[in-house]
C-alpha atoms as a PDB file:
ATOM      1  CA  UNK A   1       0.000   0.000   0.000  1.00  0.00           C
ATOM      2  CA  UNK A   2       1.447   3.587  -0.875  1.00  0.00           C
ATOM      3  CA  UNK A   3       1.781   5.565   1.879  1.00  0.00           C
ATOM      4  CA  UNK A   4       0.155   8.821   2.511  1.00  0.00           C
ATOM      5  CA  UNK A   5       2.442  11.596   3.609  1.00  0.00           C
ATOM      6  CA  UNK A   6       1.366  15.005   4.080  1.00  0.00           C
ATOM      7  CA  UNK A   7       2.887  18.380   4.855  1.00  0.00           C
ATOM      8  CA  UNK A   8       2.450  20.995   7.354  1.00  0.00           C
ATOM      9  CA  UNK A   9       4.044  24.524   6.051  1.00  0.00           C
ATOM     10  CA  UNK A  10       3.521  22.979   2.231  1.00  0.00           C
ATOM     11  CA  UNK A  11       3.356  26.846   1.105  1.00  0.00           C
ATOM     12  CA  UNK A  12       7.092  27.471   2.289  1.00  0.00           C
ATOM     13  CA  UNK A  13       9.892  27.053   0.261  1.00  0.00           C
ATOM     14  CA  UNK A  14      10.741  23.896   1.802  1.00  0.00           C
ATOM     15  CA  UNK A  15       6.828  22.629   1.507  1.00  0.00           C
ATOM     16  CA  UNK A  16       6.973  23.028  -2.088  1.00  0.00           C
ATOM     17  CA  UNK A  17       9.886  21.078  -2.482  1.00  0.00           C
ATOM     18  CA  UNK A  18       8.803  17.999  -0.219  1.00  0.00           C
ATOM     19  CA  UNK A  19       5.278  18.275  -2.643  1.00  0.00           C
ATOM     20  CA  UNK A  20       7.507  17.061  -5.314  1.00  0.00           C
ATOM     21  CA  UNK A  21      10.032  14.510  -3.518  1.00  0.00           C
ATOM     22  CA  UNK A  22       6.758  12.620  -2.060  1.00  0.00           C
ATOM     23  CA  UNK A  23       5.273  11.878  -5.461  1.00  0.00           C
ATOM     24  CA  UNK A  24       9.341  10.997  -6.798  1.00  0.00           C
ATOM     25  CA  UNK A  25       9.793   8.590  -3.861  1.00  0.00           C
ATOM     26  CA  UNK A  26       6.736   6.470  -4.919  1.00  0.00           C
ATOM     27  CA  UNK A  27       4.718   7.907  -1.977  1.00  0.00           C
ATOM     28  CA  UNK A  28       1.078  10.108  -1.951  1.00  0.00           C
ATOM     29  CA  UNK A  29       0.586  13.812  -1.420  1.00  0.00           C
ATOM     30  CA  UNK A  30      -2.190  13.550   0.849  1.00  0.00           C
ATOM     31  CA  UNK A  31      -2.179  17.037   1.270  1.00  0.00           C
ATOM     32  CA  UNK A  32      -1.076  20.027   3.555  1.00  0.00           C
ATOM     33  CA  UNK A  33      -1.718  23.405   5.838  1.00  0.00           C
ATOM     34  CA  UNK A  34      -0.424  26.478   4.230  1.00  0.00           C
ATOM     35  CA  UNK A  35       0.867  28.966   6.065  1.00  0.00           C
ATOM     36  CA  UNK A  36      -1.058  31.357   8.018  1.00  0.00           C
ATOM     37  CA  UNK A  37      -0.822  34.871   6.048  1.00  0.00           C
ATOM     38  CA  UNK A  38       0.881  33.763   3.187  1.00  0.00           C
ATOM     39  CA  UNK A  39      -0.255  34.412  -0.211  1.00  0.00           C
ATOM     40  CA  UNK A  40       1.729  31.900  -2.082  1.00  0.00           C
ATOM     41  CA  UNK A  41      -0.733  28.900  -3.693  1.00  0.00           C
ATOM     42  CA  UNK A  42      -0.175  25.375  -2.541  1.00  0.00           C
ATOM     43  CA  UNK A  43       1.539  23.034  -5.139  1.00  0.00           C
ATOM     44  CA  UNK A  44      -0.572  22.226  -8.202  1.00  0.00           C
ATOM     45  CA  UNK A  45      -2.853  19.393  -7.315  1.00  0.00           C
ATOM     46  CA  UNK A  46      -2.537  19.576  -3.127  1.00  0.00           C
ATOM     47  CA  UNK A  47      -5.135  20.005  -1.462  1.00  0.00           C
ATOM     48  CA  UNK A  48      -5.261  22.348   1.900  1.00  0.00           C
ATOM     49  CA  UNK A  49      -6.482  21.836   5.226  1.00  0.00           C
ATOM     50  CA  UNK A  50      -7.748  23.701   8.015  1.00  0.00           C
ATOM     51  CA  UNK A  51      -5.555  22.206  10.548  1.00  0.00           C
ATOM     52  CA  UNK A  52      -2.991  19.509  11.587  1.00  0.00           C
ATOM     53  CA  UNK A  53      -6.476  17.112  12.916  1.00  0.00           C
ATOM     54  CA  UNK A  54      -7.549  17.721   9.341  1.00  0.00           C
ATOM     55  CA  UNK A  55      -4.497  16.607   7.687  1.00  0.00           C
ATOM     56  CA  UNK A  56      -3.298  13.328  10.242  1.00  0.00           C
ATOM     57  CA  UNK A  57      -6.817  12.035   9.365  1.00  0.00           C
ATOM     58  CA  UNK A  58      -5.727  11.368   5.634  1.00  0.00           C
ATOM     59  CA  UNK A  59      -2.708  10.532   6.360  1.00  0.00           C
ATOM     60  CA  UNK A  60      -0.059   7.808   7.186  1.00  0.00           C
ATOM     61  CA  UNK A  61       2.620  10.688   8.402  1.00  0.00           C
ATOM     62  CA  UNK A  62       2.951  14.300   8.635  1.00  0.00           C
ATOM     63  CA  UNK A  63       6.378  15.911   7.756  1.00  0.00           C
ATOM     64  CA  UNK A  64       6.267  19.490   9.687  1.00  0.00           C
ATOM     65  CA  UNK A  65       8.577  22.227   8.453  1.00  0.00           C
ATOM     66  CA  UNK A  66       6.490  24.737  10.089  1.00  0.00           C
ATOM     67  CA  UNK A  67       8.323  26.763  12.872  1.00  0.00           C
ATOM     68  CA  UNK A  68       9.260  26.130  16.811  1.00  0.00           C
ATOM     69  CA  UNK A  69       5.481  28.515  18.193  1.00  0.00           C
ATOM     70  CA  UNK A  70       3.685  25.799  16.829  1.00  0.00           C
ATOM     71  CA  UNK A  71       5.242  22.635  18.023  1.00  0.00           C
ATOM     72  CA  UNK A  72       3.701  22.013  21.496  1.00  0.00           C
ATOM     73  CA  UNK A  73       0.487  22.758  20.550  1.00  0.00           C
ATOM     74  CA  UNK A  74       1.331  19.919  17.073  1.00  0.00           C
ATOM     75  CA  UNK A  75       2.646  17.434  19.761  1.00  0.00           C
ATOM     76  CA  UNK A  76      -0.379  17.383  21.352  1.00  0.00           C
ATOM     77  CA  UNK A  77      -2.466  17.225  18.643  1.00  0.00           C
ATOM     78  CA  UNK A  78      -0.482  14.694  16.241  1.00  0.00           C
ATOM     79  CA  UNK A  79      -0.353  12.179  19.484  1.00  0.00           C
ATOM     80  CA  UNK A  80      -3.712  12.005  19.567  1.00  0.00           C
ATOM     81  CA  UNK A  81      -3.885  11.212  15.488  1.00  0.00           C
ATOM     82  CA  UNK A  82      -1.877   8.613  16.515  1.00  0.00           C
ATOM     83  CA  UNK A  83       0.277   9.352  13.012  1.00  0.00           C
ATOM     84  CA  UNK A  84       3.690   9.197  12.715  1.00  0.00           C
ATOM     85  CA  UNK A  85       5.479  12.723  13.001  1.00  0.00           C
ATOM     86  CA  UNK A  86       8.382  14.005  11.027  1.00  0.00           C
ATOM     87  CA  UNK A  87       9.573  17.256  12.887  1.00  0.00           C
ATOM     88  CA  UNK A  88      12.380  19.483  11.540  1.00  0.00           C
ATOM     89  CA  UNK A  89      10.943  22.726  12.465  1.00  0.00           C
ATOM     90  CA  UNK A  90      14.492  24.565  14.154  1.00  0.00           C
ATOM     91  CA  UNK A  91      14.624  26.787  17.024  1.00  0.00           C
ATOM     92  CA  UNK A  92      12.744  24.860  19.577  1.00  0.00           C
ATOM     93  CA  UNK A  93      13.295  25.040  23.323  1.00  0.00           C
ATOM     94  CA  UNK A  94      13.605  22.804  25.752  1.00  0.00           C
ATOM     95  CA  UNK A  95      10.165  23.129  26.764  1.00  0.00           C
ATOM     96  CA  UNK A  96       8.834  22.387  23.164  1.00  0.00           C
ATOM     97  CA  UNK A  97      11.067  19.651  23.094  1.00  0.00           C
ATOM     98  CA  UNK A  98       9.503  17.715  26.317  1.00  0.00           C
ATOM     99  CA  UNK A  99       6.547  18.415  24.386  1.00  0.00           C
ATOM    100  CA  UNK A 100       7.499  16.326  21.549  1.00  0.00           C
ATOM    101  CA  UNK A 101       8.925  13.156  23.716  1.00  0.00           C
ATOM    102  CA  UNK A 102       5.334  13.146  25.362  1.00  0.00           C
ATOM    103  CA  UNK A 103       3.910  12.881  22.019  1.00  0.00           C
ATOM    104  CA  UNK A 104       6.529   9.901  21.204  1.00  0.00           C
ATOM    105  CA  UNK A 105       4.967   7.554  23.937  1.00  0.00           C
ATOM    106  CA  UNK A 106       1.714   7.697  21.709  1.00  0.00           C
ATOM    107  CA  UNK A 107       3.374   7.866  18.314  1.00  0.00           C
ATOM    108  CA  UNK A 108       6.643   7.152  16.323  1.00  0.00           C
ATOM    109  CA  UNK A 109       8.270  10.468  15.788  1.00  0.00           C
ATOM    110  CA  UNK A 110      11.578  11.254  13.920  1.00  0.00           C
ATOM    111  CA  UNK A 111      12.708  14.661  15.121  1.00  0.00           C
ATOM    112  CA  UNK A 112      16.161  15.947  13.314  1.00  0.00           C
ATOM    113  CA  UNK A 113      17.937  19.078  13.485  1.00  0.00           C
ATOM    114  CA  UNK A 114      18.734  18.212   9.455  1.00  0.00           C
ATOM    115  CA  UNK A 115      17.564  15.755   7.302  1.00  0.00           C
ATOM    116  CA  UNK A 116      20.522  15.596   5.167  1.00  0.00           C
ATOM    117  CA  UNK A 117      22.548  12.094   5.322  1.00  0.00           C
ATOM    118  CA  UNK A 118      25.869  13.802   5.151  1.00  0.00           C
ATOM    119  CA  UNK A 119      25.251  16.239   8.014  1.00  0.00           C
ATOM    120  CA  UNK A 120      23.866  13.588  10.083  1.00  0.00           C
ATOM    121  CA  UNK A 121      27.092  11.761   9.406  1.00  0.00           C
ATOM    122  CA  UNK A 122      28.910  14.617  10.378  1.00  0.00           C
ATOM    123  CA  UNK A 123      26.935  14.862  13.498  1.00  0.00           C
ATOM    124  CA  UNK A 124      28.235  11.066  14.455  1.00  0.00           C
ATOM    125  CA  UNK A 125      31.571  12.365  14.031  1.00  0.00           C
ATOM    126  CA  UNK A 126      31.835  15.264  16.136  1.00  0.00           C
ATOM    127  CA  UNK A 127      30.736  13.244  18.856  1.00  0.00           C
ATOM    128  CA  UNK A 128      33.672  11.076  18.363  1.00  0.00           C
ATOM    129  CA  UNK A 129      35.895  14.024  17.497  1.00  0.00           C
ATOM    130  CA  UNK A 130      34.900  15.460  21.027  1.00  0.00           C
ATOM    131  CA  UNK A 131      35.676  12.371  22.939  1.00  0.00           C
ATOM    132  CA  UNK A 132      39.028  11.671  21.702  1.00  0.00           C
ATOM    133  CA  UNK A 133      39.740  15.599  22.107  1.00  0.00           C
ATOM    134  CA  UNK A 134      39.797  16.399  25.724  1.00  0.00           C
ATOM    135  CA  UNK A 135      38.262  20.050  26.622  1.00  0.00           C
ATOM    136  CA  UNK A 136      41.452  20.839  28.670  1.00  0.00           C
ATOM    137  CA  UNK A 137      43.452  20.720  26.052  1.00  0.00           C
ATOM    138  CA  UNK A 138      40.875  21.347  22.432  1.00  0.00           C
ATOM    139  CA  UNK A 139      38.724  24.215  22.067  1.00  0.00           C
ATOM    140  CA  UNK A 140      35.967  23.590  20.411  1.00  0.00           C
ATOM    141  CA  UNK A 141      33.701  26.392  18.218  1.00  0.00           C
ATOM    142  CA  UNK A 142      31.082  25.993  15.940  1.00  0.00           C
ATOM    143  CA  UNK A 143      30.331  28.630  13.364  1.00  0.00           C
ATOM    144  CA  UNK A 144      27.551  28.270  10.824  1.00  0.00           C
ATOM    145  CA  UNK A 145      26.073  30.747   8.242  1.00  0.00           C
ATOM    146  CA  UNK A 146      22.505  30.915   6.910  1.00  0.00           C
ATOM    147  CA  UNK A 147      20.432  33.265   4.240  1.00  0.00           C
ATOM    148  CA  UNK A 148      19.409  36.419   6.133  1.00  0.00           C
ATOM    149  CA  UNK A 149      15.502  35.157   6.218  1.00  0.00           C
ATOM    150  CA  UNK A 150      16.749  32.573   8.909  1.00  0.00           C
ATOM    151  CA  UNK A 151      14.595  33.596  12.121  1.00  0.00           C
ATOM    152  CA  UNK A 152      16.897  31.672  14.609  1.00  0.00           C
ATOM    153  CA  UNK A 153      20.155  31.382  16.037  1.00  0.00           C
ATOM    154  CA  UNK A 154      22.489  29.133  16.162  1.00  0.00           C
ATOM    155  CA  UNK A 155      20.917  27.310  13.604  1.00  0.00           C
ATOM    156  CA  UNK A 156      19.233  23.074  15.005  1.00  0.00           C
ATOM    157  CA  UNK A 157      22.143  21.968  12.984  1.00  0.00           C
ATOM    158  CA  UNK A 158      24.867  23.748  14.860  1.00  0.00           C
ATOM    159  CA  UNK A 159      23.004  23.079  17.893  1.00  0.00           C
ATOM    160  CA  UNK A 160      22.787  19.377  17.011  1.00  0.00           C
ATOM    161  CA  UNK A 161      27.121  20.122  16.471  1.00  0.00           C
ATOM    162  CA  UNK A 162      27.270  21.088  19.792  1.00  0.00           C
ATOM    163  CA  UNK A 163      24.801  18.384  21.109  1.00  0.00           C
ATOM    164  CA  UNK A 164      27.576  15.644  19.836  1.00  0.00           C
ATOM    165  CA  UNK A 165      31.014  16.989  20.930  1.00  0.00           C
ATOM    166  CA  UNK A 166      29.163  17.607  24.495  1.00  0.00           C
ATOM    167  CA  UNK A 167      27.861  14.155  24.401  1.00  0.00           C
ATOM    168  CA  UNK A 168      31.418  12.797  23.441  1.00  0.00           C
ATOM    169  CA  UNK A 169      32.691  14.663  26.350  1.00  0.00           C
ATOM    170  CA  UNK A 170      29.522  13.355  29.100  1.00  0.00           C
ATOM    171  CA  UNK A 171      28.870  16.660  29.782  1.00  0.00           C
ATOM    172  CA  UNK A 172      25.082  18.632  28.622  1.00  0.00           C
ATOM    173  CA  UNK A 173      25.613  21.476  25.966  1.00  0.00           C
ATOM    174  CA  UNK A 174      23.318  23.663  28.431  1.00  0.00           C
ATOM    175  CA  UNK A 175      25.746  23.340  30.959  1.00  0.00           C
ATOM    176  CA  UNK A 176      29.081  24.676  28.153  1.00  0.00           C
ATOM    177  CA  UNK A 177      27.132  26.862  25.772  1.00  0.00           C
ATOM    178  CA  UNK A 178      28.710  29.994  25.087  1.00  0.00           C
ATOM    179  CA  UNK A 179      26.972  31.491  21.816  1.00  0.00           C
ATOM    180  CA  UNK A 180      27.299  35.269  20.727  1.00  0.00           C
ATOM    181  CA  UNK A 181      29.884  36.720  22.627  1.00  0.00           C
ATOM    182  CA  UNK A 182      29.838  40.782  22.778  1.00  0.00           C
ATOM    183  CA  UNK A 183      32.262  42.989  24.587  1.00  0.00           C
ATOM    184  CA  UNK A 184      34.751  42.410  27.320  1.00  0.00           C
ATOM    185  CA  UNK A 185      33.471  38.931  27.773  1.00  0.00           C
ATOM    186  CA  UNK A 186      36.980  37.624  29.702  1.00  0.00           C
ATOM    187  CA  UNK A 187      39.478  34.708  28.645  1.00  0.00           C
ATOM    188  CA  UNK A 188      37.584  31.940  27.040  1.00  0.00           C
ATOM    189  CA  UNK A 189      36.287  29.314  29.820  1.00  0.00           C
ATOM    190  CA  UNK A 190      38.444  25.825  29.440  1.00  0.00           C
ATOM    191  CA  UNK A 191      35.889  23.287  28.399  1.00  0.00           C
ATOM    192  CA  UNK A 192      33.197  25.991  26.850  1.00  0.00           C
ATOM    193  CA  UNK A 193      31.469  25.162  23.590  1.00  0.00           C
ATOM    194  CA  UNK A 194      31.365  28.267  21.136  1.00  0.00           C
ATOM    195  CA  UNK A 195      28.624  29.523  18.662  1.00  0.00           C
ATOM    196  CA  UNK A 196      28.897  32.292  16.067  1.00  0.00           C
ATOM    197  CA  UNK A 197      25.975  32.568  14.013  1.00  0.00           C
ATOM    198  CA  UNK A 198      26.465  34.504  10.451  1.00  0.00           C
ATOM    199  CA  UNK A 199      23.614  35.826   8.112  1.00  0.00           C
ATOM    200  CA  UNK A 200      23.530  36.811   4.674  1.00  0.00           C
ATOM    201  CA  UNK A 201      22.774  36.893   1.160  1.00  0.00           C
ATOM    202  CA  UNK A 202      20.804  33.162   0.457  1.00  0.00           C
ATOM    203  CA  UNK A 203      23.486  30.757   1.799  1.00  0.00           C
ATOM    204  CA  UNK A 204      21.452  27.544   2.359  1.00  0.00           C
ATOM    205  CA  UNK A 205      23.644  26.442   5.618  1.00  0.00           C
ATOM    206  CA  UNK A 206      27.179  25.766   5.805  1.00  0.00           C
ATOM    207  CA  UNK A 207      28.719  24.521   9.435  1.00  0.00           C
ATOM    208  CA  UNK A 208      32.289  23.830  10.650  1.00  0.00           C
ATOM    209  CA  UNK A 209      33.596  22.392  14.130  1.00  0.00           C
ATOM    210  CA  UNK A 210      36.491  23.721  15.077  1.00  0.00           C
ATOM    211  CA  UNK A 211      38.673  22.284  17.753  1.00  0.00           C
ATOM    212  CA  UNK A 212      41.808  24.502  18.457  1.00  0.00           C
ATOM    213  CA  UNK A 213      44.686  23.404  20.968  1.00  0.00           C
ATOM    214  CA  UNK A 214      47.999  25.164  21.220  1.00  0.00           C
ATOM    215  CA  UNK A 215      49.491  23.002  18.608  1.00  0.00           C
ATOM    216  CA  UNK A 216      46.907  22.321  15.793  1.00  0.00           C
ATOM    217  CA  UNK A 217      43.231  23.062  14.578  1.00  0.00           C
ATOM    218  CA  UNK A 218      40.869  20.375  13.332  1.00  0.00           C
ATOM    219  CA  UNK A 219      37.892  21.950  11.213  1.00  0.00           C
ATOM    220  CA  UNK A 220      34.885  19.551  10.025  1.00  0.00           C
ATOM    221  CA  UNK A 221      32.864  21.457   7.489  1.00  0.00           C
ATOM    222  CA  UNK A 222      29.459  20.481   5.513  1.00  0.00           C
ATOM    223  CA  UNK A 223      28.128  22.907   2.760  1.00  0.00           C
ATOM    224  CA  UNK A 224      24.428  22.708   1.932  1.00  0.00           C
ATOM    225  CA  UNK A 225      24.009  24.460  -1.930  1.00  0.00           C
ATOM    226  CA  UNK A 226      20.538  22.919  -2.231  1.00  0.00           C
ATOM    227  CA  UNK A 227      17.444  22.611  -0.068  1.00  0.00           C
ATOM    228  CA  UNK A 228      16.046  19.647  -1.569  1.00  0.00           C
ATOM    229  CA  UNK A 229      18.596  17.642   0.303  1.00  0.00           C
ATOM    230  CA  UNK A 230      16.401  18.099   3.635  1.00  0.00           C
ATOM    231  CA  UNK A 231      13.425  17.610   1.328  1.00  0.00           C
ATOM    232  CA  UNK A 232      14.847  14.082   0.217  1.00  0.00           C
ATOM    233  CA  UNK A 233      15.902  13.101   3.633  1.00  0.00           C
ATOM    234  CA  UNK A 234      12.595  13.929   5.556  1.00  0.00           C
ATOM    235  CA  UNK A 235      10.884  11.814   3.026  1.00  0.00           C
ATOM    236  CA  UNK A 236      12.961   8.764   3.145  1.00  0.00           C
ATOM    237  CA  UNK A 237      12.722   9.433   7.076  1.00  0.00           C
ATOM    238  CA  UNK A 238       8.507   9.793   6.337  1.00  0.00           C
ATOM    239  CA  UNK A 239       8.536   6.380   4.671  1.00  0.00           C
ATOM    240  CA  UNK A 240      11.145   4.651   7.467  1.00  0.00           C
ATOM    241  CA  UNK A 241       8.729   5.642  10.084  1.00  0.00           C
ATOM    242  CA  UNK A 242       5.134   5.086   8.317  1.00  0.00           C
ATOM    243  CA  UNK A 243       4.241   2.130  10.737  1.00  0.00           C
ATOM    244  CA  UNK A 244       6.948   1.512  13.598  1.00  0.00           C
ATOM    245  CA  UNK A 245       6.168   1.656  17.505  1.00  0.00           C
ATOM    246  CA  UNK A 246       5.898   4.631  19.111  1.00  0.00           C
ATOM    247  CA  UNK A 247       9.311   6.302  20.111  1.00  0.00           C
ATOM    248  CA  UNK A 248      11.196   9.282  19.773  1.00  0.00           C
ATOM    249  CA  UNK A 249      13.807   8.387  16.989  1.00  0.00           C
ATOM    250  CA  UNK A 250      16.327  10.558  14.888  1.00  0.00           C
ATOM    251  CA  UNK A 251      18.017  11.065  11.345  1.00  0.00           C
ATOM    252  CA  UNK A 252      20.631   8.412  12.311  1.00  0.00           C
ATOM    253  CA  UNK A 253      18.052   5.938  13.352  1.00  0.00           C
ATOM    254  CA  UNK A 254      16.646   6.087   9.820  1.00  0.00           C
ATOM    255  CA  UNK A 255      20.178   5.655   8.174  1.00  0.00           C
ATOM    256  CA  UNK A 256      20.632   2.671  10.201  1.00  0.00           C
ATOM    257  CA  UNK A 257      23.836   4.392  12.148  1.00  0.00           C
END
């Protein structure tokens, strides 16, 4: 049976491109809710609903680029669909993301900083790269550019960055997280986790890891030049989870990593 797959946000840039990966990737536009205020028309042949209720009910799963004001009031309401849930809205806090692990007990839901396979292979690596480089003796800053549209910062991606060398080190990002630094700020703190967030022109994403020590740096870099990637991945992440047990899973579950 083809599965149905549709899209909240399928008005945005990135809902226009996921309307045409679902159809390439075998699956069935079930449909979508456009964005509130927006005058852009959905993709030729989608057809709109009212609400995320609306749009669960004829479908399998729901892949929601929408944006992080929405997302505990989309848990809520895509647990009791009982639907599977592909998140990648960015800029969530920690209180919308409690939200979406209560959801998971109900539902299977694959929530991902990025969809693409080679940044979620990157993100595998700087967790390694931050356990075999000790904070006392590595620095370690992320810096990451986006087009100047981008409402939040530092972008899920970097974040997710971050996430991984703090993991590799046991320790919580919360706890190192030192992101926009202005004015006499002091020496850098030994074991801190930088962010420096750049905006301009229509730079799809590009992210590098730094770790400095006094005798050598170590960048990892990944270059997005086309949004479709994240369209791609969310679908093949739509289809993985179309069906499984309820659980909170990521991009790396999906690849099998």
């Amino acid at each position: 049976m083809t599965q149905r797959i549709g899209i909240a946000g399928i008005t945005g840039r990135m809902g226009r491109l996921l309307a045409e990966e679902v159809p390439a990737a075998g699956a069935t536009l079930s449909g979508g809710i456009g964005r509130a205020g927006t005058a852009n028309p959905a993709p030729a042949g989608a057809r709109l609903f009212p609400g995320i209720t609306e749009l669960a009910t004829v479908s399998d799963v729901v892949i929601d680029f929408t944006n992080a004001a929405t997302a505990q009031a989309t848990a809520s309401l895509m647990a009791a669909s009982g639907k599977a849930w592909i998140l990648g809205s960015s800029g969530l806090s920690l209180a919308d993301e409690a939200a979406v692990e209560v959801a998971a007990r109900s539902i299977p839901v694959v929530y991902a900083s990025n969809f693409s396979a080679g940044v979620n292979l990157v993100l595998a690596l700087c967790e390694r790269m931050g356990a075999a480089l000790p904070a006392e003796q590595y620095d370690a800053e992320i810096v990451e550019m986006h087009h100047r549209q981008k409402v939040d910062a530092p972008s899920g991606t970097a974040i997710g960055m971050g996430r991984g060398v703090a993991k590799g080190r046991g320790q919580k990002l919360e706890d190192v997280m030192e992101s926009g630094r202005h004015g006499h700020t002091g020496a850098r703190k030994t074991g801190a986790i930088g962010f420096a967030a750049l905006r301009g022109g229509q730079v799809v994403g590009e992210h590098t890891l730094i770790f400095a020590s006094g005798t050598e740096h170590i960048a990892l870099t990944h270059r997005a030049f086309d949004r479709r990637t994240f369209a791609t991945g969310a679908v093949r992440a739509a289809l993985w989870a179309a069906g499984r047990k309820p659980g909170l899973y990521s991009m790396m579950d999906v690849l099998g990593m």
